[in-house]
Protein backbone atom coordinates (compact mmCIF):
# COMPACT_ATOMS: atom_id res chain seq x y z
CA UNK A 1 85.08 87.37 133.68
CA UNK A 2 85.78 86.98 137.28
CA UNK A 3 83.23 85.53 140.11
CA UNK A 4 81.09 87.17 141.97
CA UNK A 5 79.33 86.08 145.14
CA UNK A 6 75.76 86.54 143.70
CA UNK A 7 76.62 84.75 140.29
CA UNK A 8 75.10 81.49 139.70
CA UNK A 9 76.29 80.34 136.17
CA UNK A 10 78.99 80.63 133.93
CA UNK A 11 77.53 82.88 131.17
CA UNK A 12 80.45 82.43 128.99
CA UNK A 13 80.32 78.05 129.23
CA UNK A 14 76.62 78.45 128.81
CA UNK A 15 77.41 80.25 125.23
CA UNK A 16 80.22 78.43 124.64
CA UNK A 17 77.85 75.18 124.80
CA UNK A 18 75.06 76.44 122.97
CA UNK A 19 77.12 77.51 120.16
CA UNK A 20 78.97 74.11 120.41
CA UNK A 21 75.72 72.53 120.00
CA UNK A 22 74.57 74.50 117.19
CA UNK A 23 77.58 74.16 115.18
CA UNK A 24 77.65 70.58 115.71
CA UNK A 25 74.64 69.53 114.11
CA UNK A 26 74.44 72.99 111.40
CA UNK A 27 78.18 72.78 110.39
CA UNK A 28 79.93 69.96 108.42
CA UNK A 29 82.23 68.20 110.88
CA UNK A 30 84.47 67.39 107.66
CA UNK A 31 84.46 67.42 103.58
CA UNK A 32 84.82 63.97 101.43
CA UNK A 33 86.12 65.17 98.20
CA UNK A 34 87.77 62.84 95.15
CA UNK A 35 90.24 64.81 95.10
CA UNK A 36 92.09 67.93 96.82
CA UNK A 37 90.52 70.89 94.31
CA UNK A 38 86.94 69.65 94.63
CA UNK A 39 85.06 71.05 98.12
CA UNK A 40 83.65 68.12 98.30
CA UNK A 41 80.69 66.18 99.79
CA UNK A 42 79.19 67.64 103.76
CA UNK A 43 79.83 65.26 106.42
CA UNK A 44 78.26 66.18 110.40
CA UNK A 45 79.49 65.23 113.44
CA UNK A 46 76.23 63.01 114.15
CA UNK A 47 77.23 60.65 111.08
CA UNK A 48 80.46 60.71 112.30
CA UNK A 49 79.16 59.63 116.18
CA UNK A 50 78.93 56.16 114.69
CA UNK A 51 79.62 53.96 117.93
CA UNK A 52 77.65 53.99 121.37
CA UNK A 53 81.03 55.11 123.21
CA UNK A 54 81.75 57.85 121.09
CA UNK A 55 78.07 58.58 121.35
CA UNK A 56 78.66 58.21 125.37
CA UNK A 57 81.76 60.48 126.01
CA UNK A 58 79.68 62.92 123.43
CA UNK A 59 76.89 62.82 126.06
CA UNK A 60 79.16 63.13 129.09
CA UNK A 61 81.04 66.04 127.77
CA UNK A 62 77.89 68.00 127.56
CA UNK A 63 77.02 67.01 130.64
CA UNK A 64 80.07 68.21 132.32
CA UNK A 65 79.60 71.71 130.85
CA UNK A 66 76.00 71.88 132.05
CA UNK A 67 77.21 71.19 135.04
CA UNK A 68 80.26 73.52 135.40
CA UNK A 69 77.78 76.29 134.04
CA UNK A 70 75.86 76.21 137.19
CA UNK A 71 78.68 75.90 139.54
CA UNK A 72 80.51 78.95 138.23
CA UNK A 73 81.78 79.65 141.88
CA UNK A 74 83.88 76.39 142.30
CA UNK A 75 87.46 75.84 141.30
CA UNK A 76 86.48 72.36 141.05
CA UNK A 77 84.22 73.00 138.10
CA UNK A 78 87.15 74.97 136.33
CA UNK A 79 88.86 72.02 136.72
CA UNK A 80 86.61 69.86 135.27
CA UNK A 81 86.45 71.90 132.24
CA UNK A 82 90.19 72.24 131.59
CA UNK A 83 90.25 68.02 131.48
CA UNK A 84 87.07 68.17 129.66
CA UNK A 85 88.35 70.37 126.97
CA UNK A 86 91.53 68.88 126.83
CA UNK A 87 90.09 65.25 126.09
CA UNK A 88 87.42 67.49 123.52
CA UNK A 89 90.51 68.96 121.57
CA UNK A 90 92.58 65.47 121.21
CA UNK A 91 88.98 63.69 120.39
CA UNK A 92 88.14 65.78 117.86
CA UNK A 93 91.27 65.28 115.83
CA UNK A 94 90.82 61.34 116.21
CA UNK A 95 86.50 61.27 115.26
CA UNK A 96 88.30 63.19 112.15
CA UNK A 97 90.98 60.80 111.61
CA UNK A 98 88.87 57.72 111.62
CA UNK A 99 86.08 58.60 110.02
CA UNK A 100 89.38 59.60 106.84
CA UNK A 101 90.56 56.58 107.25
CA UNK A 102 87.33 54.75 106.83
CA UNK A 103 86.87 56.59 103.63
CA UNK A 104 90.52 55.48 102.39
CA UNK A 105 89.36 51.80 103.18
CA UNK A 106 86.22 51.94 101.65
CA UNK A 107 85.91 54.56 98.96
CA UNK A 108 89.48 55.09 97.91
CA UNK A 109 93.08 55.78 99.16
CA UNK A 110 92.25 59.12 96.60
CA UNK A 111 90.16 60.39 98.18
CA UNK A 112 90.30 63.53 100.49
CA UNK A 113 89.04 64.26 103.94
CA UNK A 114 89.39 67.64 104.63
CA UNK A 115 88.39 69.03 108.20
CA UNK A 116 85.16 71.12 108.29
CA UNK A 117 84.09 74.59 109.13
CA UNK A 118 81.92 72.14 112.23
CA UNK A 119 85.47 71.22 113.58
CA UNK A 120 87.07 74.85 113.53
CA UNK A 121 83.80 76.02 115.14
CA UNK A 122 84.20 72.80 117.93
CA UNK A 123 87.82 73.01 118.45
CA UNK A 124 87.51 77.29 118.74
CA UNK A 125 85.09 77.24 121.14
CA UNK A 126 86.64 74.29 123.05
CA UNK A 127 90.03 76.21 123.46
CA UNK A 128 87.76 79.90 124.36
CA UNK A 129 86.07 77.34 127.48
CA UNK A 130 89.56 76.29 128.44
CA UNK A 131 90.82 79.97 128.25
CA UNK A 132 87.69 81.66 130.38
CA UNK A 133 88.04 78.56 133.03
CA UNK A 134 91.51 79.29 133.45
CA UNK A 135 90.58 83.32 133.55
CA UNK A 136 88.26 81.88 136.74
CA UNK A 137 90.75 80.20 138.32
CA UNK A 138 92.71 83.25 138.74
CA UNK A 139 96.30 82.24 138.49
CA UNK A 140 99.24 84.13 137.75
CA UNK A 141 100.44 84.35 134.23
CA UNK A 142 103.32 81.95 134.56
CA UNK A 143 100.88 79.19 136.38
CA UNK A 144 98.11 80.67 133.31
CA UNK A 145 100.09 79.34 130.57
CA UNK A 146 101.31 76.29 132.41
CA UNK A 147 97.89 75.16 132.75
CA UNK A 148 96.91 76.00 129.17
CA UNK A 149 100.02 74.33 127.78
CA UNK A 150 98.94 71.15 129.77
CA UNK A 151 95.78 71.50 128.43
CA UNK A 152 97.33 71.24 124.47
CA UNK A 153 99.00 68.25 125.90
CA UNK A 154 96.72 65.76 124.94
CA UNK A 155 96.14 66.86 121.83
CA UNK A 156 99.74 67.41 120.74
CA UNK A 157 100.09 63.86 121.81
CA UNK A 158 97.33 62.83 119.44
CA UNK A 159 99.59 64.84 116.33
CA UNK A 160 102.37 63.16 117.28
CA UNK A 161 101.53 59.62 116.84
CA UNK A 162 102.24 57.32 114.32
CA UNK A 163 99.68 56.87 112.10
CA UNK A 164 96.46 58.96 113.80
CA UNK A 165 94.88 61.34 111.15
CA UNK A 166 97.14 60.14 107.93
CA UNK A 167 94.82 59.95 106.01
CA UNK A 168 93.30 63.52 106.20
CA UNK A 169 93.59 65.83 103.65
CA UNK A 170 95.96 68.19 106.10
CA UNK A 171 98.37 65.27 107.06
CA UNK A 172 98.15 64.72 103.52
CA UNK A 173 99.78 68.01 102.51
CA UNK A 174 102.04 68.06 105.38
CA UNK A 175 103.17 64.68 104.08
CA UNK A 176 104.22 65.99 100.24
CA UNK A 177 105.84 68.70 101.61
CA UNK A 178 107.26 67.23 104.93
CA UNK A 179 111.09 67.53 102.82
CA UNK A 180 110.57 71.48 103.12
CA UNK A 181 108.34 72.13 105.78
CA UNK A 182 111.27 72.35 108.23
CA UNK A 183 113.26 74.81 106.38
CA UNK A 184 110.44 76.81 105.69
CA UNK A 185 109.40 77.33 109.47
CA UNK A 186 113.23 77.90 110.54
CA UNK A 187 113.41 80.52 107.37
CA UNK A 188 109.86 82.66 108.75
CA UNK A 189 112.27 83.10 112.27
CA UNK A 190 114.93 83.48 110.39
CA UNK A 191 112.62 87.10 108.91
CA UNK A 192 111.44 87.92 111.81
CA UNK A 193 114.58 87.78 113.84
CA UNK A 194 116.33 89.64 111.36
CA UNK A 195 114.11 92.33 111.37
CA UNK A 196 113.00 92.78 114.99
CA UNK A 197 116.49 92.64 116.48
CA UNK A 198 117.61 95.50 113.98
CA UNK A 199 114.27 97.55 115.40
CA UNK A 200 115.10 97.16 118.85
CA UNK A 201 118.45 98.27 118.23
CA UNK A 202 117.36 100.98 115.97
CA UNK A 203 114.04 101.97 118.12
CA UNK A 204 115.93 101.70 121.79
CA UNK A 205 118.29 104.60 120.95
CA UNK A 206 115.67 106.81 118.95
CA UNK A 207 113.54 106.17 121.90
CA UNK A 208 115.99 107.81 124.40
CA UNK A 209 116.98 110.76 121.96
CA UNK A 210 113.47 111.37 121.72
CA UNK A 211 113.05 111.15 125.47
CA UNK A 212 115.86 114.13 125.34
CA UNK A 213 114.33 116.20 122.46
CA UNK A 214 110.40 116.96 121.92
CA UNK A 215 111.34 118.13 118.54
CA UNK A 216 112.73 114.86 117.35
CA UNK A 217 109.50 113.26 119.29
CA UNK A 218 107.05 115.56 116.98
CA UNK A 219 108.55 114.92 113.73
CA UNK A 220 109.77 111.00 113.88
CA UNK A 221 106.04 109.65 115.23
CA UNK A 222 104.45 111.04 112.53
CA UNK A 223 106.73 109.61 109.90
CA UNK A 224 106.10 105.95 111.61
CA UNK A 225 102.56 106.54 112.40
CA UNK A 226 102.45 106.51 108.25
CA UNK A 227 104.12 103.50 107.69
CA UNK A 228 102.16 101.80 109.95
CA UNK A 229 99.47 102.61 107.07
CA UNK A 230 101.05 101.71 104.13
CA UNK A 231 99.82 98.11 102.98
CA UNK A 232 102.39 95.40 103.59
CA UNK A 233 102.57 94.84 99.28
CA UNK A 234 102.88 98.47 98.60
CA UNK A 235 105.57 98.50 101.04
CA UNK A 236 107.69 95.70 99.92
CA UNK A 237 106.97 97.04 96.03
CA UNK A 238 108.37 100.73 97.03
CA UNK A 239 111.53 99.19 98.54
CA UNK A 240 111.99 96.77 95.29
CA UNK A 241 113.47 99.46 92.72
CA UNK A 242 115.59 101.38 95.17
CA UNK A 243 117.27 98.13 96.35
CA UNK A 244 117.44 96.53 93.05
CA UNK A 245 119.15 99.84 91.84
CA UNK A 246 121.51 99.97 95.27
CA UNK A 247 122.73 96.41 94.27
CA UNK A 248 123.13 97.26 90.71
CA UNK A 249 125.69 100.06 91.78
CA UNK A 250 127.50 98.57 94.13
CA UNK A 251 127.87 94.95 93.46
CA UNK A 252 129.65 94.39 97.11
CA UNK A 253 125.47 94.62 98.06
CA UNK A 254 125.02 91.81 95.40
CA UNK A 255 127.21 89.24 96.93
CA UNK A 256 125.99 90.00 100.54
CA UNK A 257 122.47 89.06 99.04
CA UNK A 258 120.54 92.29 98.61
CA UNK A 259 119.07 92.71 96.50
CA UNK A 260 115.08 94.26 94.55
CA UNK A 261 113.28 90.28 95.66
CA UNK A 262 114.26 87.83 98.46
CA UNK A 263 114.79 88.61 101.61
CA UNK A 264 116.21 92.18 101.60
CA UNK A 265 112.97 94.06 101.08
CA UNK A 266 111.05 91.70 102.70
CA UNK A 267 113.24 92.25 106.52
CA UNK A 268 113.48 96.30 105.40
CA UNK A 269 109.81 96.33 105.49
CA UNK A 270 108.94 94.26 108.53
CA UNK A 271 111.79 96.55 110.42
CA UNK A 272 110.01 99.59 109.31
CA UNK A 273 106.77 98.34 110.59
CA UNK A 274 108.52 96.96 113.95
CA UNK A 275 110.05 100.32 114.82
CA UNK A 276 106.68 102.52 116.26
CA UNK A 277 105.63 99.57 118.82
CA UNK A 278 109.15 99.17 119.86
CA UNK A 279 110.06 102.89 120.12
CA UNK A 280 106.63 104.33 121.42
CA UNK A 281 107.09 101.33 124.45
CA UNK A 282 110.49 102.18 125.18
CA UNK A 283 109.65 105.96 125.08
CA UNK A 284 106.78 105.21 127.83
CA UNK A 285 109.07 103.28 129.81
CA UNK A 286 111.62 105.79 130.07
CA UNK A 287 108.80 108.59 130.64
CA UNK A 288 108.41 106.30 133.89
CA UNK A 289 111.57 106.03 135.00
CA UNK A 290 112.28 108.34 138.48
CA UNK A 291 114.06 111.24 138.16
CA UNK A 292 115.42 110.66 141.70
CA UNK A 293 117.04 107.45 139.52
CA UNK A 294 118.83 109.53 136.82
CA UNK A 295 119.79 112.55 138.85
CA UNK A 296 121.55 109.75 141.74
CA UNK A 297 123.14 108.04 138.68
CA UNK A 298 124.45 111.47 137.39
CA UNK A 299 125.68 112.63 141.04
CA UNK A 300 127.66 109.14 140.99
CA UNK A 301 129.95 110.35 138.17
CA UNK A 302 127.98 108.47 135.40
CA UNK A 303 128.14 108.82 132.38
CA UNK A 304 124.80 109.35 129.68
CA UNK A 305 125.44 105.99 128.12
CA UNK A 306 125.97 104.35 131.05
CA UNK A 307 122.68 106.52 132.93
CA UNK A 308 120.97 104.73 130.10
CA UNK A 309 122.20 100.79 130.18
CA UNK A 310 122.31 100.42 133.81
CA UNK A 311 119.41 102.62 135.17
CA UNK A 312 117.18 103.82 132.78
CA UNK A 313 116.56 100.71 130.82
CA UNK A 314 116.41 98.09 133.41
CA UNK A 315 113.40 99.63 135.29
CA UNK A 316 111.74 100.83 131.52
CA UNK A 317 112.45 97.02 130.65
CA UNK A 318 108.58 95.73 131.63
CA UNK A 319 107.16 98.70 129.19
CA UNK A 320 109.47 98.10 126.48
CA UNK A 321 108.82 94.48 126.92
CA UNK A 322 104.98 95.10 126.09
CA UNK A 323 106.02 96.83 122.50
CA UNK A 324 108.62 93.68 121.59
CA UNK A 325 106.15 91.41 122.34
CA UNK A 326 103.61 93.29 119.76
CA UNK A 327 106.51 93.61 116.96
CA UNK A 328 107.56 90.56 117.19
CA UNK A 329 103.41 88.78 116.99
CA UNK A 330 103.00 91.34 114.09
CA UNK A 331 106.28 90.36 112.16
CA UNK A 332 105.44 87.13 112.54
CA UNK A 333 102.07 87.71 110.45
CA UNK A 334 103.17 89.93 108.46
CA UNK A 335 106.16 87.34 107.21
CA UNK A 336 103.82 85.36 105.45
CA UNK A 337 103.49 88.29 103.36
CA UNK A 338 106.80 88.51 102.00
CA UNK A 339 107.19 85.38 100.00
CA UNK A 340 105.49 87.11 97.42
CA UNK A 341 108.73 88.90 97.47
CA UNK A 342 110.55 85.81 97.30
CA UNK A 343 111.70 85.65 101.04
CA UNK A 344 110.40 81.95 101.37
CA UNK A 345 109.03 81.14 104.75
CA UNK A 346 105.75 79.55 105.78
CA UNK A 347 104.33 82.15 103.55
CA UNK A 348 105.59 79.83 100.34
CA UNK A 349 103.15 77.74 101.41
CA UNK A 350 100.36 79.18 102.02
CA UNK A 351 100.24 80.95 98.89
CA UNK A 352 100.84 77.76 97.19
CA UNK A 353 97.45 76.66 98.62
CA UNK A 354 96.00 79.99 97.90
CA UNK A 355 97.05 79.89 93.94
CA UNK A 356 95.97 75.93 93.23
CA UNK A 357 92.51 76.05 95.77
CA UNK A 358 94.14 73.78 97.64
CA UNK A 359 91.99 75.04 101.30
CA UNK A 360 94.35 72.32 102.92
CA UNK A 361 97.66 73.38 101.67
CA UNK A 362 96.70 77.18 102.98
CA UNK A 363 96.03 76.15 106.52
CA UNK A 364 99.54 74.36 106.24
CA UNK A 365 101.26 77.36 105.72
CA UNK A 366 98.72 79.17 107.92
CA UNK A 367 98.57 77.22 111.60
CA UNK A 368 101.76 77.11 112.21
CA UNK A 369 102.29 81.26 111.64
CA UNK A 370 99.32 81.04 113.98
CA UNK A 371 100.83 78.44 116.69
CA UNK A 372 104.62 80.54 115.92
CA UNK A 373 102.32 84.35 116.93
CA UNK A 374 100.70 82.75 120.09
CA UNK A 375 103.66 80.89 121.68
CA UNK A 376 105.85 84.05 121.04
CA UNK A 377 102.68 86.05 122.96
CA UNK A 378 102.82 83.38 125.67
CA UNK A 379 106.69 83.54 125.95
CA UNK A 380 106.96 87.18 126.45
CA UNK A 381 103.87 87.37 128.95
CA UNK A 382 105.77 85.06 130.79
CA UNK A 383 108.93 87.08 130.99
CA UNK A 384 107.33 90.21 131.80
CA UNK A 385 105.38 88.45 135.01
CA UNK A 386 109.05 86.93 135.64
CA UNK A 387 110.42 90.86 135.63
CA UNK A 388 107.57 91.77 137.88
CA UNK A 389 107.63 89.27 140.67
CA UNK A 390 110.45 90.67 142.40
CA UNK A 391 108.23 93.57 142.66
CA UNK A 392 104.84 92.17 143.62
């Protein structure tokens, strides 16, 4: 929300707060459980407040808030805020860590300390009151994520050292399956490069003949307008028998891996799905391309190909940017779907989680398909404002 001369307060900090608030005394900051299938025992944030300087910074924090609220006109208070919500972010992760690893030393090594629906709520809001101060402090995108990125610093700092929050259920997980985490992550980019850069170089030209013939444009939109609506499962079951039955007569498709399961069906589908963002973009984009552009390419000998690579798609290039950039955040959610296919991927994971109750396990699988969608969002907002500066 931007500033306004007559505002006095930061409606969206105020809320923020009060919902911190709420949630911190309502919501259990974390779970004590024997054991990783049982939900296990409420714990709140004021049990976990157990020393007069956590109690302190507590206390300060608010009191920074309260005070940014009412100076919603000052850059200064923004400021504040960002550093704030930083330290908030990295602190919550280490009031959650100690108070585990006081329950290892006390109860037993056992036992599991899984984070609470009070430290989602904390950590949500803390990250929406970093994103609306850095909203106020009207940047450009590039200097928007910078800031943002610095504010994750501390608390990626706080993951990454030795020993800080072992001993919660999550690290836990992460721990028995650190031997196949890595190939997991690199195998969900491995699906969704393999079936965006197939739709951009299926959806760029279809685009363009489209752009050429409103006939093509009536009947092909409808046709991925309705894949757009058929469920990810269905999807993936419909391609299953028709593969399985491609490989089976021509066993060349066998060896090359495609096949009715693994990955096959699962990059088919998500390249069916990535096609109408990709090709509706591109279609704008060349819809907003001069015709003074094309005709002067024309005059100068050119031919259509060439019209098309070096005029027509360099200045449709910031609209078809805006399409890959949706794909590619939707393939990347929509992979988790297809290791029910047997395409692997964080979606393994999660799914393990999901079929032993394991809660901890699923947001394993699940945060970093989340962190993967956002910086992918973040890296192609970036670009774009790159492509535009020129211009500005």
């Amino acid at each position: 929300m931007a500033d306004t001369p007559t505002q006095r307060c930061n409606p969206v900090l105020a809320l923020c707060t009060a919902l911190a608030l709420t949630a911190a005394w309502a919501l259990p900051f974390v779970r004590v459980a024997p054991n990783r299938l049982l939900s296990g025992e409420p714990v709140y944030l004021v049990n976990v407040l157990q020393s007069h300087v956590a109690w302190l910074v507590t206390a300060l924090t608010v009191v920074v808030l309260l005070f940014a609220t009412l100076q919603a006109q000052r850059r200064a208070a923004h400021a504040l805020v960002l550093t704030a919500m930083a330290a908030t972010l990295a602190g919550l992760w280490l009031l959650a860590g100690a108070h585990a690893q006081q329950v290892a030393n006390t109860e037993s090594p056992l036992h599991r300390t899984a984070l609470g629906a009070g430290f989602w709520t904390l950590a949500s809001l803390a990250w929406l009151a970093a994103l609306d101060a850095v909203a106020r402090l009207r940047l450009g995108t590039v200097a928007r994520l910078a800031v943002l990125a610095a504010t994750a610093l501390p608390l990626l700092a706080v993951l990454a050292a030795p020993g800080v929050g072992q001993d919660l259920s999550i690290a836990k997980e992460y721990a028995n399956r650190s031997d196949v985490f890595g190939a997991a992550v690199l195998r969900h980019l491995q699906i969704v490069l393999l079936a965006t850069v197939p739709a951009v170089g299926i959806g760029v030209p279809l685009a363009w003949a489209m752009a050429r013939t409103p006939r093509l444009r009536q009947t092909l939109f409808p046709v991925l307008n309705v894949i757009q609506t058929i469920p990810s499962i269905a999807l993936f079951g419909l391609l299953m028998a028709p593969l399985a039955w491609a490989a089976a007569q021509a066993p060349v498709l066998g060896q090359m891996g495609i096949s009715g399961v693994g990955l096959a069906p699962a990059v088919l589908a998500l390249l069916l799905y990535a096609l109408l963002p990709i090709a509706r973009s591109t279609l704008a984009g060349l819809e907003q391309v001069p015709v003074a552009a094309t005709t002067a390419a024309r005059a100068m000998g050119m031919a259509p190909w060439q019209v098309l690579w070096q005029v027509e798609l360099p200045l449709a290039l910031p609209v078809l940017l805006i399409g890959l950039r949706t794909a590619v955040v939707q393939t990347t959610g929509l992979a988790a779907v297809t290791a029910l296919v047997g395409a692997g991927g964080l979606g393994s994971i999660m799914f393990d989680g999901l079929f032993s109750a394991a809660n901890e396990l699923v947001m394993l699988g699940v945060l970093p398909i989340m962190l993967l969608a956002v910086l992918a969002d973040a890296g192609f907002k970036a670009l774009g404002a790159l492509l535009e500066a020129p211009s500005a």
